[in-house]
Protein backbone atom coordinates (compact mmCIF):
# COMPACT_ATOMS: atom_id res chain seq x y z
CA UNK A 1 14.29 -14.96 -17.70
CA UNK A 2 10.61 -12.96 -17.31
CA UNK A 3 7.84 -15.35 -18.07
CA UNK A 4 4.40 -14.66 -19.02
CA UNK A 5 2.01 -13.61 -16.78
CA UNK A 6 -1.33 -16.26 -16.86
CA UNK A 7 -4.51 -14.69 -15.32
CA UNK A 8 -7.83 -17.00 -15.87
CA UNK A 9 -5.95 -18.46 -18.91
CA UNK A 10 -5.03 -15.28 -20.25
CA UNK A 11 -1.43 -14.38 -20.88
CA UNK A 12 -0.28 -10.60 -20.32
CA UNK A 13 2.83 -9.48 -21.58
CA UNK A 14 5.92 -9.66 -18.34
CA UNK A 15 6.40 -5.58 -19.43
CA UNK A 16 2.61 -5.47 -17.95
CA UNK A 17 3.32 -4.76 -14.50
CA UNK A 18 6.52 -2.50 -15.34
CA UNK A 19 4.38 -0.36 -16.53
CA UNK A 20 1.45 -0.62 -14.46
CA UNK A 21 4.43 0.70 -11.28
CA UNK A 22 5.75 3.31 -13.98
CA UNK A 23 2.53 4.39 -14.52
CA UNK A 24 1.76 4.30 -10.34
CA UNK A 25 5.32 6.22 -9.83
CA UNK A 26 4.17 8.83 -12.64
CA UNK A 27 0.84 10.00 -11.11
CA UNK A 28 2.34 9.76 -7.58
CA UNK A 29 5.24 12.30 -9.39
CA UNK A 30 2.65 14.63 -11.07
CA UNK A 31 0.52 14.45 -7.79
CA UNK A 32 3.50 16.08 -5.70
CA UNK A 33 4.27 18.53 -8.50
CA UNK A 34 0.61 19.87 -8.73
CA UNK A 35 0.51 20.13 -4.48
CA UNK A 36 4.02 22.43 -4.51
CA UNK A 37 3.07 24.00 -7.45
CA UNK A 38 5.94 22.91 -9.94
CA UNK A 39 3.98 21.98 -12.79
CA UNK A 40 3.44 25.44 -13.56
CA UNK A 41 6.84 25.34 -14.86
CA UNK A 42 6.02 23.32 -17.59
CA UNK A 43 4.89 24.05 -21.18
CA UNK A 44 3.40 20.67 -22.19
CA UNK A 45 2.73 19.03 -18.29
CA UNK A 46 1.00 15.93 -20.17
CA UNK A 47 4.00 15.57 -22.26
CA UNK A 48 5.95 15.61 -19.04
CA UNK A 49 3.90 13.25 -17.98
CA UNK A 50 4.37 10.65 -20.46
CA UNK A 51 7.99 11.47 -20.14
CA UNK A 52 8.10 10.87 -16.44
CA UNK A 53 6.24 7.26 -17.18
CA UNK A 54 9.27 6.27 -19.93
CA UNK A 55 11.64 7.68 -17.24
CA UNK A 56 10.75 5.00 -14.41
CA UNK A 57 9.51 2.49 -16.64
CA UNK A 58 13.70 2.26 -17.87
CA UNK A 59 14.35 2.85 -14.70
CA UNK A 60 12.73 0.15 -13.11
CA UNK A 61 12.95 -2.35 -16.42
CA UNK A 62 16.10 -4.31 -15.26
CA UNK A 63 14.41 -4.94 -11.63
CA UNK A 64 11.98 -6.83 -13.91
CA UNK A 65 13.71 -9.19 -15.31
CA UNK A 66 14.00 -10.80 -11.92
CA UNK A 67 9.66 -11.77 -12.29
C-alpha cells in the first residue's frame, strides 16, 4: 500500500514521484526525437508530448505501488 510522502511536514501525494520519472522519461523521449529528427513527423509534437508523459506514467504506475 503507497503511503504519503512527508517532506518538512508537508505531505505530497505517492502519484508525486510517478510523475516526476514520467515526466523525466518524456523529455529524455522528446530529447532523442528532436536529435534524429522524428518529431518532424508530428502535427501537434506538444500534444505528443503530453501523450508520451500519460504513456510512462501507466506504464510505470504499478511499479509504484511498491513505495
Amino acid at each position: 500500500m503507497p503511503h504519503e510522502l512527508a517532506l518538512v511536514g508537508i505531505y505530497f501525494s505517492p502519484l508525486l514521484p510517478i510523475v516526476l520519472f514520467g515526466i523525466l522519461g518524456a523529455l529524455a523521449t522528446a530529447f532523442v526525437l528532436n536529435r534524429t529528427g522524428l518529431s518532424g513527423w508530428f502535427a501537434n509534437p506538444p500534444g505528443v508530448f503530453m501523450a508520451v508523459i500519460v504513456i510512462y506514467v501507466c506504464l510505470l504506475l504499478p511499479f509504484g505501488m511498491v513505495l
